[in-house]
Protein backbone atom coordinates (compact mmCIF):
# COMPACT_ATOMS: atom_id res chain seq x y z
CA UNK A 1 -37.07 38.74 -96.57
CA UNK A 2 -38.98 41.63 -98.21
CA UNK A 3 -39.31 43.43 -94.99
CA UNK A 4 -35.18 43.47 -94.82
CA UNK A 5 -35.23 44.67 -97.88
CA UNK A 6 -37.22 47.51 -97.40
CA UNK A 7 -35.44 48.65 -94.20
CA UNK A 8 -32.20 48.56 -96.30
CA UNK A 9 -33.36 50.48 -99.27
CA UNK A 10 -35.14 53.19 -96.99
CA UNK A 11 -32.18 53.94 -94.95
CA UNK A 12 -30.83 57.79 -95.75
CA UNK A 13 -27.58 56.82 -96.17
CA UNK A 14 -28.31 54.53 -98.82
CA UNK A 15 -26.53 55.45 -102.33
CA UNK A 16 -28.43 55.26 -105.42
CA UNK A 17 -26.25 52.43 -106.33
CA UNK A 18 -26.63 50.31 -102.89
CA UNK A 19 -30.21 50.49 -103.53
CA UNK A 20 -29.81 49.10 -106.71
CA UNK A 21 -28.00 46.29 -106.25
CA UNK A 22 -30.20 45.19 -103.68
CA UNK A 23 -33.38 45.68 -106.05
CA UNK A 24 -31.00 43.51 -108.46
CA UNK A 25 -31.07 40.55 -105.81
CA UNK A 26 -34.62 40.97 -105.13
CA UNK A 27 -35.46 40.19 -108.89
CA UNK A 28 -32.98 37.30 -108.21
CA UNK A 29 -35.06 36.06 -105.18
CA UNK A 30 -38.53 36.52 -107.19
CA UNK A 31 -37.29 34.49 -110.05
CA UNK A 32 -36.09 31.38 -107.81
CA UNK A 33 -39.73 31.71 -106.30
CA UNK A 34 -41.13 31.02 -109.15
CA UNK A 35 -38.79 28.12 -110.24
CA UNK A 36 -39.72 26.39 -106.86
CA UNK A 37 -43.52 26.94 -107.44
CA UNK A 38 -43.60 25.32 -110.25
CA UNK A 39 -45.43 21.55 -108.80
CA UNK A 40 -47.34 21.06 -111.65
CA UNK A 41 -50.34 20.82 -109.33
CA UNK A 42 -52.40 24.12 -109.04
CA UNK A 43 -52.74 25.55 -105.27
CA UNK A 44 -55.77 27.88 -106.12
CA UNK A 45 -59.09 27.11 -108.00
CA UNK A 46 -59.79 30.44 -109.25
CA UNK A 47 -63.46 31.97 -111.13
CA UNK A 48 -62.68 35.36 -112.80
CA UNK A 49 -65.20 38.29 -113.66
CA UNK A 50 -63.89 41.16 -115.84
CA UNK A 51 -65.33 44.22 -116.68
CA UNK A 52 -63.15 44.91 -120.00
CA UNK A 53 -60.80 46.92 -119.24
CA UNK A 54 -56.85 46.99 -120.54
CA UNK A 55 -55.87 45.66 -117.30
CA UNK A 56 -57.94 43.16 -117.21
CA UNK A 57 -56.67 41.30 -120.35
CA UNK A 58 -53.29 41.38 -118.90
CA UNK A 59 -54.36 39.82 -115.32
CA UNK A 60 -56.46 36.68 -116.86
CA UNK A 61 -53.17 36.29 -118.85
CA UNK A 62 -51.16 36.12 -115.99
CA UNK A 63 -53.44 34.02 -114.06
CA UNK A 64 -53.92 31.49 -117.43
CA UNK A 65 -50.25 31.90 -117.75
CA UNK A 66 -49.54 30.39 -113.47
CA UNK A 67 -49.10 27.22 -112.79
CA UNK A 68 -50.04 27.49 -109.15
CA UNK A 69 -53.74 28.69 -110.46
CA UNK A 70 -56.41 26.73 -112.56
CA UNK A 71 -59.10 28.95 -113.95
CA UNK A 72 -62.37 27.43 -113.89
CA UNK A 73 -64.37 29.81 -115.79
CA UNK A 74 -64.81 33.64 -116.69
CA UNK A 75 -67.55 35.63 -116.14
CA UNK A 76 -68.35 39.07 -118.33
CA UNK A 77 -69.77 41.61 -116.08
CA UNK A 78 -70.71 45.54 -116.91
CA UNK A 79 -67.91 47.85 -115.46
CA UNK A 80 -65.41 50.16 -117.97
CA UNK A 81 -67.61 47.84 -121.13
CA UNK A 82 -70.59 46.18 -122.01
CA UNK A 83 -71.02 42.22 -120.60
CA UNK A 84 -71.85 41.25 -124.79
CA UNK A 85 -68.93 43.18 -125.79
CA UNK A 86 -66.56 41.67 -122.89
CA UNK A 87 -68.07 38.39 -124.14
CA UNK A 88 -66.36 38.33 -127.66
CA UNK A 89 -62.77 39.75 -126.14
CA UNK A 90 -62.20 37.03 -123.81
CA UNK A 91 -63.51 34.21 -126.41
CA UNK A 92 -60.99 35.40 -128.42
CA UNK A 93 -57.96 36.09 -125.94
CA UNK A 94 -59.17 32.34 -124.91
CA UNK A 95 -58.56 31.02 -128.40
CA UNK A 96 -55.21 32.99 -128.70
CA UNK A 97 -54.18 30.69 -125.84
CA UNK A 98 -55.86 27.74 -126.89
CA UNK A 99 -57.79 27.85 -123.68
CA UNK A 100 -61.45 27.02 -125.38
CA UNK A 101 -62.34 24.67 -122.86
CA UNK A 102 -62.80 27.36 -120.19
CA UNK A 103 -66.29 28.32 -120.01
CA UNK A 104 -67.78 32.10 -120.14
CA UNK A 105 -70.79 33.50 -118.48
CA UNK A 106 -72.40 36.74 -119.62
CA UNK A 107 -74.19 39.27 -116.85
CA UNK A 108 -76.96 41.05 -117.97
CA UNK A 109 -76.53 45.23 -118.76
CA UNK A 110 -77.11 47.13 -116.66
CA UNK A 111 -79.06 50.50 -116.64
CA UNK A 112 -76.21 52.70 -116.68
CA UNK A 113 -73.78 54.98 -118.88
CA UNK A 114 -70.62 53.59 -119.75
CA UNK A 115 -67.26 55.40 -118.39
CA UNK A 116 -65.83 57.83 -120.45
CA UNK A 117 -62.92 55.28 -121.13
CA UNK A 118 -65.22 52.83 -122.70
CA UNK A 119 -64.91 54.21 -126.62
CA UNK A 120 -61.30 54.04 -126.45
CA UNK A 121 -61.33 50.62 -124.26
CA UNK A 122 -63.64 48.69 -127.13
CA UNK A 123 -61.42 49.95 -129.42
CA UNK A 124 -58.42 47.42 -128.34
CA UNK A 125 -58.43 43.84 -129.40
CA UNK A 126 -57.20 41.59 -127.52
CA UNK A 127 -56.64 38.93 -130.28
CA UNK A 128 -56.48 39.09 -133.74
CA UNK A 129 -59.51 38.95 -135.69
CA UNK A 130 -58.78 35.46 -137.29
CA UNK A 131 -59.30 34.23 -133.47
CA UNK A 132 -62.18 31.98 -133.24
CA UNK A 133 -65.21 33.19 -131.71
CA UNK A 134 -67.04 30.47 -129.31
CA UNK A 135 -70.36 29.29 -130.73
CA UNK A 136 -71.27 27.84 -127.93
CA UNK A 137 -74.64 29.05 -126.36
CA UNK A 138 -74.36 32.30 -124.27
CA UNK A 139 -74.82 31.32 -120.34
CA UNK A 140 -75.62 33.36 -117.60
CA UNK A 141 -72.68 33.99 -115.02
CA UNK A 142 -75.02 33.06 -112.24
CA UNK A 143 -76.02 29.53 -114.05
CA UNK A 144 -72.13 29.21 -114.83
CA UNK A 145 -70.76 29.84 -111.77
CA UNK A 146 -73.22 27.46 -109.72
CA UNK A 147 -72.34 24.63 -111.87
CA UNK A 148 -68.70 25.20 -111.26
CA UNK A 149 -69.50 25.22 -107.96
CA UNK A 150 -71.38 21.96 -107.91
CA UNK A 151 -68.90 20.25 -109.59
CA UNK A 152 -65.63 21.48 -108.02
CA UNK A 153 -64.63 19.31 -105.21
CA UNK A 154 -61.78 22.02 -103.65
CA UNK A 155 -62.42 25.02 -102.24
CA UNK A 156 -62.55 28.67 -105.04
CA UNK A 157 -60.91 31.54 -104.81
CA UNK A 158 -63.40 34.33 -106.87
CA UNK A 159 -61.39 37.27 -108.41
CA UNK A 160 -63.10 40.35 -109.05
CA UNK A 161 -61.33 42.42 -111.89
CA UNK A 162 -64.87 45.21 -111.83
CA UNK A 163 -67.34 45.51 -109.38
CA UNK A 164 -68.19 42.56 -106.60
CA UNK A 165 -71.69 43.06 -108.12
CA UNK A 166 -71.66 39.06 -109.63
CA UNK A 167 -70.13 37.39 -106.41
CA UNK A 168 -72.41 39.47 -104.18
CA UNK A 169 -75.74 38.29 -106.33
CA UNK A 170 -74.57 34.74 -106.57
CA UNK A 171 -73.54 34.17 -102.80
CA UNK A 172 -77.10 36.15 -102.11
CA UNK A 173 -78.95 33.60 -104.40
CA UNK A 174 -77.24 30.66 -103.02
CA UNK A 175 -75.87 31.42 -99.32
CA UNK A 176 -74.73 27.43 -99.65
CA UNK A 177 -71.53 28.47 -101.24
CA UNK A 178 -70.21 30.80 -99.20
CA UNK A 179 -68.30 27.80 -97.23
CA UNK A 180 -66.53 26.94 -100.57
CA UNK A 181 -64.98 30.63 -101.21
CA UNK A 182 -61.69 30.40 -100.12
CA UNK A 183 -61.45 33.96 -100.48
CA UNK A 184 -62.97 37.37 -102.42
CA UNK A 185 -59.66 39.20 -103.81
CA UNK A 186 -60.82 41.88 -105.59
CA UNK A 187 -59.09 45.28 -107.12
CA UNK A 188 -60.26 48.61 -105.85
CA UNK A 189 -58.16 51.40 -104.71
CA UNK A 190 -59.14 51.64 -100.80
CA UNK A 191 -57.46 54.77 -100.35
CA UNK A 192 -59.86 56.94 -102.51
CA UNK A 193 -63.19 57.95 -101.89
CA UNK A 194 -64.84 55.66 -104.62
CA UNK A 195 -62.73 53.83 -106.72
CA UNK A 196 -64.30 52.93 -109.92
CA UNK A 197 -64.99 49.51 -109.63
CA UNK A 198 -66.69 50.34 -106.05
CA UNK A 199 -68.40 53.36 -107.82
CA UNK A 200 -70.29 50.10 -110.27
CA UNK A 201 -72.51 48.32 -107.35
CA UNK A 202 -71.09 50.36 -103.68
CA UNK A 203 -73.88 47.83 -102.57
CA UNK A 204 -72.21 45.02 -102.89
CA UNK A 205 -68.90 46.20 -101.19
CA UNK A 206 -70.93 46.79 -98.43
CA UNK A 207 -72.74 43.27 -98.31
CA UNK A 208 -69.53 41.82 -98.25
CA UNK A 209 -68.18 43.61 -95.75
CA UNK A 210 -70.65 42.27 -93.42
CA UNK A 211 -70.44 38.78 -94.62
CA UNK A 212 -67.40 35.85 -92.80
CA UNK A 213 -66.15 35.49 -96.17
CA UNK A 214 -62.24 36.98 -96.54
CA UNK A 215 -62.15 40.15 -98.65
CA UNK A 216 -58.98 41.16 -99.98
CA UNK A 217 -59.03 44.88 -101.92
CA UNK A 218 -55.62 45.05 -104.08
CA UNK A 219 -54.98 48.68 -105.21
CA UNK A 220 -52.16 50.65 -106.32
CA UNK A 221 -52.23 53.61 -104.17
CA UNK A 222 -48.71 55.18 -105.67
CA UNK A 223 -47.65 56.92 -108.93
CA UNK A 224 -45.15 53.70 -109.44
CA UNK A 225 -45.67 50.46 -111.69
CA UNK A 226 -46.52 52.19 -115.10
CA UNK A 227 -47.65 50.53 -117.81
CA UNK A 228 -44.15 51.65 -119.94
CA UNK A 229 -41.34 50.88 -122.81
CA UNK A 230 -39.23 49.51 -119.36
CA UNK A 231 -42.19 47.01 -118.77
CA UNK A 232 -42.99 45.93 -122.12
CA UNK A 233 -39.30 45.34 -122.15
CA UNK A 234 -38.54 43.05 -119.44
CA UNK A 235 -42.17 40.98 -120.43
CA UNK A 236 -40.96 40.69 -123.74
CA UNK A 237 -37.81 38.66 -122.26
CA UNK A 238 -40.57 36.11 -121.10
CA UNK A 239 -40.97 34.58 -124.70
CA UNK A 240 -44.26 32.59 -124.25
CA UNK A 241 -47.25 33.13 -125.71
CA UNK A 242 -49.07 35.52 -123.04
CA UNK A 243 -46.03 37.50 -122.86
CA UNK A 244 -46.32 38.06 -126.63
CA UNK A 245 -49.73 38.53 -126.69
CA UNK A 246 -49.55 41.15 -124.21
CA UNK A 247 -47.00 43.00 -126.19
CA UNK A 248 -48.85 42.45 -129.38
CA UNK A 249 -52.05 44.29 -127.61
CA UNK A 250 -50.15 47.56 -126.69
CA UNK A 251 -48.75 48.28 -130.24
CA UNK A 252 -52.19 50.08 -130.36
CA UNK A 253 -51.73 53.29 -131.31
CA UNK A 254 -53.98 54.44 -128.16
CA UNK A 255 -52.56 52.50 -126.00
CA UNK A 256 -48.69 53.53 -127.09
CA UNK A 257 -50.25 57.10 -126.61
CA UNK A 258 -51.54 56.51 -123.43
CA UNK A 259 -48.12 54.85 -122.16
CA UNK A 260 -46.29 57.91 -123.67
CA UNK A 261 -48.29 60.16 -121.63
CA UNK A 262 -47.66 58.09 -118.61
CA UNK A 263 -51.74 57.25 -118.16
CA UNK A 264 -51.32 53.04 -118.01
CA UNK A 265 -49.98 51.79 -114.79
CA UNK A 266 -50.42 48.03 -112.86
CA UNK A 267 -54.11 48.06 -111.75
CA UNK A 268 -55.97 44.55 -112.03
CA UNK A 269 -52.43 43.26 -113.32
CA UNK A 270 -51.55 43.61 -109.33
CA UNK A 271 -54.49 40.71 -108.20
CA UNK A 272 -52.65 38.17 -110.16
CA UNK A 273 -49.18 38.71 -109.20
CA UNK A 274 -50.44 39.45 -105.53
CA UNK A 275 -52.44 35.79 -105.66
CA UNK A 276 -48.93 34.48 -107.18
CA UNK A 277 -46.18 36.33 -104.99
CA UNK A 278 -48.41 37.50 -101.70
CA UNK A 279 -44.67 38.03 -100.26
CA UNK A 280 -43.84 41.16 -102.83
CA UNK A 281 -47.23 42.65 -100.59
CA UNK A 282 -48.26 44.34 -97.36
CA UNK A 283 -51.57 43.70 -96.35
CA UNK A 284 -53.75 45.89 -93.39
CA UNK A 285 -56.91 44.34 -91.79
CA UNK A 286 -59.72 46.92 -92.09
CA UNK A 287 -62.05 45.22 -90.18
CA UNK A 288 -64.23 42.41 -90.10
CA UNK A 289 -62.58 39.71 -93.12
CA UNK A 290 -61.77 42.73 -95.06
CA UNK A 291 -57.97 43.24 -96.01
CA UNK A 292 -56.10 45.81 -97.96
CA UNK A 293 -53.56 44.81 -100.08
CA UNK A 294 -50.50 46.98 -101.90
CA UNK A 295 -46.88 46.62 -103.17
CA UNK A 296 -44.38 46.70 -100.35
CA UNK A 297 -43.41 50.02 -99.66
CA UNK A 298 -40.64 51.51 -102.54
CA UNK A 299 -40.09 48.02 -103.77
CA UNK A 300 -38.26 48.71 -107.53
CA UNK A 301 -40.27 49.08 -110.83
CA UNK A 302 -38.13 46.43 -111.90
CA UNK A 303 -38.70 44.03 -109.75
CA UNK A 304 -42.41 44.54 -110.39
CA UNK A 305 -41.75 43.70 -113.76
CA UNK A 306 -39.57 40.93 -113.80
CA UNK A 307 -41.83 39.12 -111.07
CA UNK A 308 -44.48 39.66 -113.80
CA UNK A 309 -42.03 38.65 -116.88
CA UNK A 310 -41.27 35.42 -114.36
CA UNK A 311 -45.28 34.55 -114.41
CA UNK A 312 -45.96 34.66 -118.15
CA UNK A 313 -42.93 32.08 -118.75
């Protein structure tokens, strides 16, 4: 279906108008997707480590928000913030969504400088202050994580929002899980030199990419998908509670700066909706397990959106 698409929409003799309507019945198509999805029994068993960032908040809100995905736990792990500082966001974005019951694990800091991002990034809350804060006992990732593994019966999928630094430590500590990852899917821009979250632990991209265990790098390799007053717009429309609480987090002043100047765009946001809607994706093996993931080629902004606004209902 999305392939037709894009061979329609690409064609030079295409109006601006043609094109248009067709992105209209692709946002159509996503939303009766979703509709039929909806079993009430999750399809993926899903562990998520953050590093912090923006984009982060609005993927474990996406993936809380599926219906197709059950999140086991959270892990904290250094990246764009501090692990104790990650810690407190997602206790509170947790209790936002009355999601207490999922459990957190903390990594330990690392011996490195923070990005230059990371002032402005510990700056946003993700919940309001009210929100309570666990006071439950802190608990490493590692610990966590092998518990959830012990006790979950069906196979996990692990989703890396930072560095693979936390999934490459555990499966190196206990090589007995690998055969109950269904799969690694991870963001990191493939198409760059070092992304970011590569640029954390390189060491561990590379142990995976010599491990049998399914890698799947999600990037956004275009100047599409921002972060804008056109997205916040069409998640708005969603009226539930992540939606609001996504739109609640980018009243920020810095952040509504940041989206002015066109400097926000679908990052980790892209690993949820690619876990959710694989179809709206291309994917390229790159040897071994490894896979790169992006956006179908020129698919519409709006269509991004509304696939997103269609999650977070």
């Amino acid at each position: 279906m999305f392939k037709i698409f894009n061979t329609l929409v690409n064609q030079n003799n295409r109006s601006p108008m043609f094109k248009k309507i067709l992105a209209l019945l692709l946002v159509s198509l996503v939303c009766n997707v979703f509709v039929s999805a909806h079993s009430g029994k999750p399809k993926y068993h899903v562990i998520i480590d953050t590093d912090g960032a923006i984009d982060d908040m609005r993927a474990i809100s996406m993936f809380l928000a599926q219906n197709d995905a059950r999140v086991l736990a959270i892990t904290c792990s250094q990246g764009t913030l501090a692990p104790d500082s990650i810690f407190v966001k997602v206790h509170q974005l947790l209790a936002a969504y009355h999601h207490e019951g999922i459990p957190v694990g903390l990594d330990k800091r690392l011996e490195k400088d923070l990005p230059p991002w990371a002032a402005y990034t510990q700056k946003i809350k993700w919940a309001s202050d009210e929100k309570s804060q666990s006071t439950s006992p802190e608990v490493s990732s590692e610990e966590l994580i092998s518990s959830v593994f012990k006790d979950c019966p069906e196979k996990i999928t692990l989703v890396a929002l930072g560095s693979l630094k936390t999934y490459a430590e555990l499966v190196e500590q206990h090589p007995e899980y690998a055969d109950k990852i269904e799969r690694i899917v991870w963001y990191n821009n493939p198409y760059v030199d070092t992304d970011f979250n590569e640029s954390v632990s390189p060491e561990s991209y590379t142990y995976f990419k010599q491990k049998n265990i399914p890698l799947e790098v999600v990037g956004n390799s275009t100047d599409h998908y921002n972060v804008d007053e056109a997205y916040l717009k069409t998640i708005k429309n969603a009226n539930s509670k992540y939606a609001q609480q996504i739109a609640w987090v980018h009243q920020h002043p810095e952040i509504v700066s940041r989206m002015q100047a066109e400097h926000l765009q679908l990052w980790d946001d892209l690993v949820a909706l690619y876990v959710a809607v694989p179809n709206l994706f291309q994917t390229e093996k790159a040897g071994g397990e490894v896979r790169y993931v992006t956006v179908q080629n020129d698919l519409p902004d709006e269509v991004v959106n509304k696939a997103i606004a269609n999650m977070l209902e």
